[in-house]
Protein backbone atom coordinates (compact mmCIF):
# COMPACT_ATOMS: atom_id res chain seq x y z
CA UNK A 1 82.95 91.99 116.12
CA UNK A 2 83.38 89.92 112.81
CA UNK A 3 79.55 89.50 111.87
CA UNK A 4 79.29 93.53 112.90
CA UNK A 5 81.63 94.42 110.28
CA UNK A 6 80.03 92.14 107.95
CA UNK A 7 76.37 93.95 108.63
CA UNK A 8 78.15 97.49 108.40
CA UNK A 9 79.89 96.32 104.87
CA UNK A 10 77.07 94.99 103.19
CA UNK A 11 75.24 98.10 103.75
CA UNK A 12 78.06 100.11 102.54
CA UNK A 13 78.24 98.32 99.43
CA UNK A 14 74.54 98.95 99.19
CA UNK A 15 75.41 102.83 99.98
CA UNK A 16 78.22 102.95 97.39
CA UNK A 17 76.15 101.28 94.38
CA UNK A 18 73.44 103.60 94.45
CA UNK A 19 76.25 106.98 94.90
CA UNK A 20 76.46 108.68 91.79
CA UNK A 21 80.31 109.37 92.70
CA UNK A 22 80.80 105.47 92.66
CA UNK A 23 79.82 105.05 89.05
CA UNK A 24 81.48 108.51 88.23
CA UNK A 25 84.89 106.84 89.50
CA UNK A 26 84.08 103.45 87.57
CA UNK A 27 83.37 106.06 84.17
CA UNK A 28 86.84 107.20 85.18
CA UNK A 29 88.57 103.80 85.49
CA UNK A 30 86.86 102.70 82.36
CA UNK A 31 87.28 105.39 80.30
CA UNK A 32 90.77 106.73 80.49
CA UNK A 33 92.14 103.42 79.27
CA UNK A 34 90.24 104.42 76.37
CA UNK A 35 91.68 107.98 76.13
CA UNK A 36 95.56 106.19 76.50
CA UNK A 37 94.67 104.00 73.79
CA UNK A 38 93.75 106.62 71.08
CA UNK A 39 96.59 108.90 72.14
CA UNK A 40 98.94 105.93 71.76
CA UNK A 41 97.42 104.87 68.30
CA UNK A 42 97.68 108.56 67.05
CA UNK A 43 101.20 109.49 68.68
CA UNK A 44 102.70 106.38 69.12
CA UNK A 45 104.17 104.59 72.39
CA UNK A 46 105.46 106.84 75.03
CA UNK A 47 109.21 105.79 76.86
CA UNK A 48 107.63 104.10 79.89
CA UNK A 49 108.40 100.17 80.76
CA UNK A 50 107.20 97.91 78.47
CA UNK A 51 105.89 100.78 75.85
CA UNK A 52 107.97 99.26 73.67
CA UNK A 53 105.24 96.70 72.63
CA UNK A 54 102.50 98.96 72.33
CA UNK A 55 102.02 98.15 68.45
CA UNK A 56 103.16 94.74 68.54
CA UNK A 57 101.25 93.24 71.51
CA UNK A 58 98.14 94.87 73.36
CA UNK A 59 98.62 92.38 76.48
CA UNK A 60 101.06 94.90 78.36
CA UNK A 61 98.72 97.61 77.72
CA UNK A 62 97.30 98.16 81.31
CA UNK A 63 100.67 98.19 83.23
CA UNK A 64 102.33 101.00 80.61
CA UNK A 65 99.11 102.92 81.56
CA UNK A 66 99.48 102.47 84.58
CA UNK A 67 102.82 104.29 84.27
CA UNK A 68 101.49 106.91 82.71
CA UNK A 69 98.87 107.85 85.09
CA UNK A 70 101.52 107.86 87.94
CA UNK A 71 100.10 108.96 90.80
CA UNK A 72 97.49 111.60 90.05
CA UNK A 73 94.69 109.12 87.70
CA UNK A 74 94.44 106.55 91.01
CA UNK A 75 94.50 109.83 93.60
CA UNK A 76 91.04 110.95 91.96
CA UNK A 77 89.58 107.90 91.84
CA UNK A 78 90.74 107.10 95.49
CA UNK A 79 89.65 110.85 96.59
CA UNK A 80 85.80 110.07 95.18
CA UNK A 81 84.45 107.42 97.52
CA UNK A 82 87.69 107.73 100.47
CA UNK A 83 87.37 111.48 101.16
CA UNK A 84 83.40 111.16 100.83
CA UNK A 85 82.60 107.85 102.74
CA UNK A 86 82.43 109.28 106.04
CA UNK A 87 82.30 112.81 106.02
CA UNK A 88 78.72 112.69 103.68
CA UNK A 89 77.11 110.66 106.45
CA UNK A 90 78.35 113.41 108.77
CA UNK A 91 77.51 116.45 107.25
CA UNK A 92 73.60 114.89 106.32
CA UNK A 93 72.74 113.66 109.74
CA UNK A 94 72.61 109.95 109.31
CA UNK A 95 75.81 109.16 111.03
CA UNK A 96 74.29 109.55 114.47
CA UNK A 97 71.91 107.51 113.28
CA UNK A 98 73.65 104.47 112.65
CA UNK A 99 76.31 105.00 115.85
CA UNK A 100 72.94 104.39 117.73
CA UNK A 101 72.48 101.03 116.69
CA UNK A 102 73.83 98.27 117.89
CA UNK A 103 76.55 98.36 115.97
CA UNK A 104 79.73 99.43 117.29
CA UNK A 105 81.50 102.35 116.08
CA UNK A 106 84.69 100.28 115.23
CA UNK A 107 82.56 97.87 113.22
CA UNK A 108 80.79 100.85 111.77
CA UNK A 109 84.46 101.98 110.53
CA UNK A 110 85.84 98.68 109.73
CA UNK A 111 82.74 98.26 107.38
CA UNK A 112 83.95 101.49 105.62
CA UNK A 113 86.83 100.38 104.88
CA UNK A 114 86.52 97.11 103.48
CA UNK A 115 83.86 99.07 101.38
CA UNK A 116 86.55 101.37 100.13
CA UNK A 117 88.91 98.76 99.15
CA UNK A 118 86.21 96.83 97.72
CA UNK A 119 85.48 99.78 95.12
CA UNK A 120 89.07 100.40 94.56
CA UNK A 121 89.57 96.52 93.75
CA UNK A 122 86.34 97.02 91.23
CA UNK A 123 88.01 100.43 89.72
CA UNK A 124 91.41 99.11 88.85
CA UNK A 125 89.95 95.28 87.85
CA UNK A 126 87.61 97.86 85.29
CA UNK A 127 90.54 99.70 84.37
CA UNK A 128 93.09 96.76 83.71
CA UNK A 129 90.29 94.74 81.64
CA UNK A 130 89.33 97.87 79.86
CA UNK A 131 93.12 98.52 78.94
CA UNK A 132 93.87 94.98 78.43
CA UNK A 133 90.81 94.25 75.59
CA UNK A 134 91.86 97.77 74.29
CA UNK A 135 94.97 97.30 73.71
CA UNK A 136 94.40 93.11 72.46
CA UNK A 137 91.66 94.86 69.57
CA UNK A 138 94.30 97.67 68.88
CA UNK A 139 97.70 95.50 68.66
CA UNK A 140 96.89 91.35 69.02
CA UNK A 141 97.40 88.87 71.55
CA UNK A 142 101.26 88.31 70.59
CA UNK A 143 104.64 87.61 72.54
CA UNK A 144 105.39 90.50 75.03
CA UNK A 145 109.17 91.95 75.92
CA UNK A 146 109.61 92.32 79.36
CA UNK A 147 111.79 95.24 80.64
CA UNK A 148 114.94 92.97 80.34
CA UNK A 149 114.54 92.20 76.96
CA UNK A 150 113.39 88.62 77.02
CA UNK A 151 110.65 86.97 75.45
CA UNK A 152 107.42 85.96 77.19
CA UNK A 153 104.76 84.26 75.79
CA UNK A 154 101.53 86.36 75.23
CA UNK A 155 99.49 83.66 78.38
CA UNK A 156 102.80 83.84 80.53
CA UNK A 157 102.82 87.96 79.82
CA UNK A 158 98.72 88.15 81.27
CA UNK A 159 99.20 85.64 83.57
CA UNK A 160 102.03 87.87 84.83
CA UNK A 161 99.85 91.12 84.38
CA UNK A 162 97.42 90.06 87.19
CA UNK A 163 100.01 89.84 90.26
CA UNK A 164 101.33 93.22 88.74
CA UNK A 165 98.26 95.01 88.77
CA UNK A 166 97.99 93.80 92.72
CA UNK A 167 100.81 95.09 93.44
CA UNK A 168 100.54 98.22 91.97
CA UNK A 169 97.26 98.76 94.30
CA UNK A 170 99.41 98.40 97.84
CA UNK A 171 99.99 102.09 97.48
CA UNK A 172 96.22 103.09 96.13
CA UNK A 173 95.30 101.24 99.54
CA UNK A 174 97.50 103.31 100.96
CA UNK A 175 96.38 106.50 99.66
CA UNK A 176 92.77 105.36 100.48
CA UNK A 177 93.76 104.97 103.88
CA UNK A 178 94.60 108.40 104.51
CA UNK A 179 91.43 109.99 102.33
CA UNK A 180 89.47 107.89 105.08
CA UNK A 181 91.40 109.65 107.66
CA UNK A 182 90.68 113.21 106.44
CA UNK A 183 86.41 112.17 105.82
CA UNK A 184 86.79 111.18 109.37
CA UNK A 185 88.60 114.21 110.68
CA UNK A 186 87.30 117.08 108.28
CA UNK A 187 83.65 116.25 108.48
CA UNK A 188 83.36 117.35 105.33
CA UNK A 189 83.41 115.75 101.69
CA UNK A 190 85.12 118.65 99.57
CA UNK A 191 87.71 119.70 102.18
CA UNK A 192 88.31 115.55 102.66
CA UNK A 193 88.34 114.55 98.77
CA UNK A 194 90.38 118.24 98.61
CA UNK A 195 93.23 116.88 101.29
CA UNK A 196 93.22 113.67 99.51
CA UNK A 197 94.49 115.12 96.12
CA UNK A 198 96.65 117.58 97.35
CA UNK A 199 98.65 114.57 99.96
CA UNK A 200 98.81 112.40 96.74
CA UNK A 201 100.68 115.81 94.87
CA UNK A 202 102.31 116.56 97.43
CA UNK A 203 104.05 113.09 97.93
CA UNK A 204 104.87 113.53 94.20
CA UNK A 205 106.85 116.82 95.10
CA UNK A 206 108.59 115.37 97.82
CA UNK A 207 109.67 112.66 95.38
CA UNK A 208 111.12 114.90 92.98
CA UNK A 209 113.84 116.22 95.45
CA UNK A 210 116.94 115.23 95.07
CA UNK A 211 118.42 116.24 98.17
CA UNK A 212 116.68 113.03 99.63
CA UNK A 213 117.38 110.61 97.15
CA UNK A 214 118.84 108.20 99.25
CA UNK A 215 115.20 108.30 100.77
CA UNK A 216 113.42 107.57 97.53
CA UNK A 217 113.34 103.97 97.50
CA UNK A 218 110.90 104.33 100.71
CA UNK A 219 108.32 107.29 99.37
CA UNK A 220 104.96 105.74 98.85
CA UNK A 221 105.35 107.36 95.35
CA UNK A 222 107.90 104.65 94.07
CA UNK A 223 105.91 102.05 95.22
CA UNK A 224 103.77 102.50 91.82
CA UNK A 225 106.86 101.20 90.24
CA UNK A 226 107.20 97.71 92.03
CA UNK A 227 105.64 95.63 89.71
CA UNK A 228 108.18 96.48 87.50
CA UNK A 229 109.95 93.18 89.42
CA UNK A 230 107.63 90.45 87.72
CA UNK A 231 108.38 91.69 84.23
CA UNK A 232 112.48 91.54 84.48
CA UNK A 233 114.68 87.96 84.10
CA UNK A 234 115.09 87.21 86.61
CA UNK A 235 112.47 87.87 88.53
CA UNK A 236 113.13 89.52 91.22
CA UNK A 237 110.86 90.33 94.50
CA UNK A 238 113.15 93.28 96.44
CA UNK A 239 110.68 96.10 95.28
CA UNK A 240 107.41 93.90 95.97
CA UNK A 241 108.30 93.02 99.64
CA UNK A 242 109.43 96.70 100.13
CA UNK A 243 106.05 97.93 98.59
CA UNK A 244 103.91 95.74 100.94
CA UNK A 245 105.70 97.38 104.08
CA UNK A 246 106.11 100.99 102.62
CA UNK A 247 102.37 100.89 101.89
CA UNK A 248 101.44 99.41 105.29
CA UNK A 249 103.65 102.10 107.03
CA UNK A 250 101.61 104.85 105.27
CA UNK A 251 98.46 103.31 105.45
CA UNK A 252 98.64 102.06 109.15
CA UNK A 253 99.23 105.59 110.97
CA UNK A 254 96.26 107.32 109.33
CA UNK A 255 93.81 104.58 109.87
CA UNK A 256 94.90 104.15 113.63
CA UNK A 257 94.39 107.42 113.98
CA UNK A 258 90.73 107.51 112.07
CA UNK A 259 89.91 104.77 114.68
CA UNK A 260 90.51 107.06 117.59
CA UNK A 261 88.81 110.09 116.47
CA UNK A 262 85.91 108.00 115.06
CA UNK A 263 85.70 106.22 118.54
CA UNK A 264 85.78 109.65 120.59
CA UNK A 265 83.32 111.68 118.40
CA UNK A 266 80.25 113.25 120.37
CA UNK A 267 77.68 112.07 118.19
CA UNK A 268 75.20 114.84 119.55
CA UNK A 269 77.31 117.14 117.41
């Protein structure tokens, strides 16, 4: 099972270099750091977490971009290869051809996905180096304050920044997860990269209600907010460990049920 998913990824990551939508998401990541950057320089620093150093430090950069971006910037990127990665195969033929290998379909899907999260990984590592050498040119490599006010060196402040940006991509996974499930079920890139943008909006919608606030803490939304835990004194960890099982809850459902449809489909048709 283990060296069939291992054959099925390596060929994905073979597919997804030579995909024009793989290096149009990786323009994306790499760009609108860029885009931040010049607003920020021209406006000055917006009220998000840590935006307070923008003009002082650069090494925060990333994670007030991050902010910024909220939900929508990682949705696209995630909709590209998620809501595309299956469905393309299906609509052009070629995924009857490879479900009549020897490859199993499971393996066949579980190479998918570790291709998925594989770009994603790339995009945002792009994105946070991007923003972080951005933001080091625009403002130095100086002492950062964190969101409670204390001091952190600039090493201890990027050391800090690499944990955060990991944590900030347990709900990208997330959102991944279910753009896999629509390729799978739709059959069809637009409709599948469609669904995925208009979930990741509509989760935003449902967070802005404040009839269920007492419900808020548990949207997948908020989780984009957890690495706000690393950057207070003390540290804390209560919005990290409820990230991790917030995203799995999201993410577990629509891959489970990817698996089953994947594993049922008549390939004839």
């Amino acid at each position: 099972m283990i060296g069939g998913t291992l054959i099925a990824y390596r060929w994905e990551l073979v597919k997804l270099v030579a995909q024009r939508r793989t290096w149009l998401g990786m323009l994306t990541a790499a760009v609108g750091p860029i885009v931040y950057l010049l607003l920020e320089l021209a406006q000055g620093p917006p009220g998000a977490p840590l935006a307070n150093n923008l003009g002082h430090t650069g090494v925060g950069f990333a994670l007030v971009v991050f902010k910024l971006i909220a939900v929508v910037g990682p949705a696209i990127i995630v909709a590209l290869i998620a809501g595309d990665i299956v469905a393309s195969e299906d609509m052009e033929g070629t995924l009857k051809t490879i479900l009549t290998r020897s490859l199993r379909r499971g393996e066949v899907l579980a190479g998918k996905l570790l291709a998925l999260f594989t770009y994603l990984a790339a995009a945002m590592a792009l994105f946070f180096v991007v923003s972080t050498v951005g933001g080091v040119i625009a403002w130095g490599f100086h002492p950062l304050l964190n969101i409670s006010g204390s001091r952190l060196s600039a090493l201890h402040a990027l050391a800090l920044d690499v944990p955060a940006v990991a944590v900030y991509c347990l709900p990208v996974l997330a959102l991944a997860s279910f753009g896999l499930f629509l390729s799978v079920v739709t059959r069809q890139s637009v409709a599948a990269i469609g669904g995925t943008l208009i979930y990741a909006m509509a989760l935003q919608g449902v967070a802005a209600i404040s009839a269920i606030r007492s419900a808020h803490p548990f949207l997948l939304t908020n989780q984009f907010t957890a690495w706000h835990d690393l950057f207070q004194t003390p540290t804390a960890s209560g919005a990290i460990v409820r990230s991790l099982w917030v995203s799995a809850a999201f993410a577990l459902p629509p891959l489970v049920a990817a698996w089953v449809v994947f594993n049922r489909r008549d390939i004839a048709s």
